[in-house]
C-alpha atoms as a PDB file:
ATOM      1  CA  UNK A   1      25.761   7.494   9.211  1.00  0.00           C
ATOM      2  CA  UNK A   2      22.017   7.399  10.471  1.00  0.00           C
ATOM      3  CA  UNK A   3      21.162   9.084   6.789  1.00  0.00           C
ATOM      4  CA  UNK A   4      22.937   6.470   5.161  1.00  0.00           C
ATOM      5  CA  UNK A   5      21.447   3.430   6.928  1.00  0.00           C
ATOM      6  CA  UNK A   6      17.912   4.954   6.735  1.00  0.00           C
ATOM      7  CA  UNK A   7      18.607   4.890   2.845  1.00  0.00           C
ATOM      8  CA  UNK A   8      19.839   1.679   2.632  1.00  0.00           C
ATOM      9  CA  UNK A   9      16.845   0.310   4.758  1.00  0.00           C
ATOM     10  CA  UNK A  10      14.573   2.338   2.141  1.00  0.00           C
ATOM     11  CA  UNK A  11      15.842   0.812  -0.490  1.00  0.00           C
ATOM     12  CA  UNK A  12      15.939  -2.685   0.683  1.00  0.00           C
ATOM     13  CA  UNK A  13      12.266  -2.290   1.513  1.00  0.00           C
ATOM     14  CA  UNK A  14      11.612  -0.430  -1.849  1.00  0.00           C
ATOM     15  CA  UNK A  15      13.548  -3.941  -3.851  1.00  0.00           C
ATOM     16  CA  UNK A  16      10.710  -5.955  -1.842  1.00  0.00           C
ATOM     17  CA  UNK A  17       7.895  -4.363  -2.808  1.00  0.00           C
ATOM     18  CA  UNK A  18       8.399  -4.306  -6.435  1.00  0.00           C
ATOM     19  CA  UNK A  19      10.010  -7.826  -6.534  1.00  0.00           C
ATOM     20  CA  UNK A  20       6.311  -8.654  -5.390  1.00  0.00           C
ATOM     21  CA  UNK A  21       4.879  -7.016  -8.015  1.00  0.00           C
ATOM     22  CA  UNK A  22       6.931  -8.392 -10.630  1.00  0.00           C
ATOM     23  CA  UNK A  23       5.631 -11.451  -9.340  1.00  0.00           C
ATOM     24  CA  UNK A  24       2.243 -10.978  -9.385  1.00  0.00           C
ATOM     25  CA  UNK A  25       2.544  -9.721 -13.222  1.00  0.00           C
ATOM     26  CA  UNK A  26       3.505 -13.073 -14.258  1.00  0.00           C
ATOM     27  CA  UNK A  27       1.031 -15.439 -15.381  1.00  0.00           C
ATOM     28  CA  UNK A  28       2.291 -18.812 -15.170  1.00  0.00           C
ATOM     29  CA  UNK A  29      -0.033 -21.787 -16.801  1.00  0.00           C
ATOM     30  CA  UNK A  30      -2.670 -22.645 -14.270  1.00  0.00           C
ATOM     31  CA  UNK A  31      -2.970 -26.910 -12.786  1.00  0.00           C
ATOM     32  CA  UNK A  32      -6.100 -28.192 -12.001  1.00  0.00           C
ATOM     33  CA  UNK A  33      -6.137 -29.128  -8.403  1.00  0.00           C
ATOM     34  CA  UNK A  34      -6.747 -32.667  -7.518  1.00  0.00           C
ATOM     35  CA  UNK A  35      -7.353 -34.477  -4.287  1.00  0.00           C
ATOM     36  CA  UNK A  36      -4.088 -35.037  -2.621  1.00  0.00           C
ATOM     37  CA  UNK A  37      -1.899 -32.631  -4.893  1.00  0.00           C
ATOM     38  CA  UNK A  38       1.103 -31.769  -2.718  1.00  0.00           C
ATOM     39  CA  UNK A  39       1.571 -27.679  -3.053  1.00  0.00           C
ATOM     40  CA  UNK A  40       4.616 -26.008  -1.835  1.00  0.00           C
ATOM     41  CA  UNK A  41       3.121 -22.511  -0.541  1.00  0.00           C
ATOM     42  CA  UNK A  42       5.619 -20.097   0.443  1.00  0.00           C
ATOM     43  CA  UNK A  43       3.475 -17.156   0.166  1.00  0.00           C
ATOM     44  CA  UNK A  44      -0.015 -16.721  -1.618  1.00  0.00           C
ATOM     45  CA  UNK A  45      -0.323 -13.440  -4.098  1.00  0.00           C
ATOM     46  CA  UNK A  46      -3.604 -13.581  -5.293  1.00  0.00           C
ATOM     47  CA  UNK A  47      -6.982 -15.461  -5.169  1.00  0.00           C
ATOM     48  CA  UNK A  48      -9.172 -14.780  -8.074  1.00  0.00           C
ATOM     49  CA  UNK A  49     -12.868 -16.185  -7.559  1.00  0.00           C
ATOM     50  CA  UNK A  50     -15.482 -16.289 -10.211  1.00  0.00           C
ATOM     51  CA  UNK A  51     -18.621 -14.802  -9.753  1.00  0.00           C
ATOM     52  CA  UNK A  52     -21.527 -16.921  -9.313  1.00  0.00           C
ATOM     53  CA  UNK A  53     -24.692 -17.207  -7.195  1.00  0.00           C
ATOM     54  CA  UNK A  54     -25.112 -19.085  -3.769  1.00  0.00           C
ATOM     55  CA  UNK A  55     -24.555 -22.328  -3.239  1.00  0.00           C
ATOM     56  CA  UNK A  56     -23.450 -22.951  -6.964  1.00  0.00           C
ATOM     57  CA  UNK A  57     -19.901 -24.302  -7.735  1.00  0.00           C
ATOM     58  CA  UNK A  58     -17.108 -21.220  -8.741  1.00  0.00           C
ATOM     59  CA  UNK A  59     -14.077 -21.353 -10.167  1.00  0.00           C
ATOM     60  CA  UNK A  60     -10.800 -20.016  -7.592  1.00  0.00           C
ATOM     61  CA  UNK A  61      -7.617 -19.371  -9.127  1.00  0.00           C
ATOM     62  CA  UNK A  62      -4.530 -19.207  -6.440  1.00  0.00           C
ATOM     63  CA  UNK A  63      -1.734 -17.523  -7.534  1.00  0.00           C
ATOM     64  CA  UNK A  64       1.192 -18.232  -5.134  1.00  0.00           C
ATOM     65  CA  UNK A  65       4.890 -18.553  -4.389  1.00  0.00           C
ATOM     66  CA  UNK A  66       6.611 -21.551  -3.565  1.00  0.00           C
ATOM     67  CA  UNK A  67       9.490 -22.366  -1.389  1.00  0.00           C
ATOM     68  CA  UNK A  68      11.945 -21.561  -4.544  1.00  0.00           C
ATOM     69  CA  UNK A  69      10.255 -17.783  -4.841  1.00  0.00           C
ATOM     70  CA  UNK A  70       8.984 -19.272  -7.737  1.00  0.00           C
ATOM     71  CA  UNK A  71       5.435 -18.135  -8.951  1.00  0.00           C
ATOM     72  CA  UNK A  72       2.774 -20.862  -9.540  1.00  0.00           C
ATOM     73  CA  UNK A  73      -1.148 -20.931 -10.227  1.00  0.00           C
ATOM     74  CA  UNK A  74      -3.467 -23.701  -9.208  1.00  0.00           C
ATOM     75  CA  UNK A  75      -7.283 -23.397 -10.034  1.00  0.00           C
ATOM     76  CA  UNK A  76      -9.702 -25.523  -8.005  1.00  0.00           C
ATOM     77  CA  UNK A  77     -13.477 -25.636  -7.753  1.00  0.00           C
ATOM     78  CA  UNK A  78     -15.264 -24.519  -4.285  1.00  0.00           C
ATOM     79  CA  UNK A  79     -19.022 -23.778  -3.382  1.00  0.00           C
ATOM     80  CA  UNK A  80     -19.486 -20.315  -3.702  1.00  0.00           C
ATOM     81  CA  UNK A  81     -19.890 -17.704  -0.819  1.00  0.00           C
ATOM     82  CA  UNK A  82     -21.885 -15.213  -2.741  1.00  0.00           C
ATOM     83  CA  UNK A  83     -22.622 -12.760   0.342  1.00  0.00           C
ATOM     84  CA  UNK A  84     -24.882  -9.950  -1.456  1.00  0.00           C
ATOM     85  CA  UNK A  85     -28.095 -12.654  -1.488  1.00  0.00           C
ATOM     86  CA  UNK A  86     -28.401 -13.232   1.336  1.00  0.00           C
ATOM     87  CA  UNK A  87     -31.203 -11.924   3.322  1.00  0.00           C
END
């Protein structure tokens, strides 16, 4: 009975994990974020930052879940944290 249970719970866990995956494989088409877009984050997957130099402006890409476990992008421009200049 124990054996059994422990399997089931592996399995479950095991269904998770690559359900998440799957998720992250898919690219959906990417929104530009604008001031006072309503997102529905359930879960974020991924953030995806371009490189670039202190101080300049990047490029993020969020790649996240919403409250229908359905997988969305949004791309929005930040000032970039570029940590290996600094002194």
């Amino acid at each position: 009975m124990k054996l059994t249970l422990m399997s089931v719970a592996a399995l479950s866990l095991l269904g998770g994990v690559a359900s998440l995956a799957q998720a992250e494989d898919i690219q959906p088409t990417s929104e530009n974020y604008h001031y006072g877009m309503a997102l529905e984050v359930a879960k974020v997957l991924s953030i995806h930052e371009e490189p670039g130099t202190k101080n300049q402006i990047s490029t993020v890409k969020m790649l996240y879940l919403d409250h229908n476990d359905q997988v969305r992008s949004v791309t929005y421009l930040k000032q970039s944290t570029n940590e290996h200049n600094q002194n």
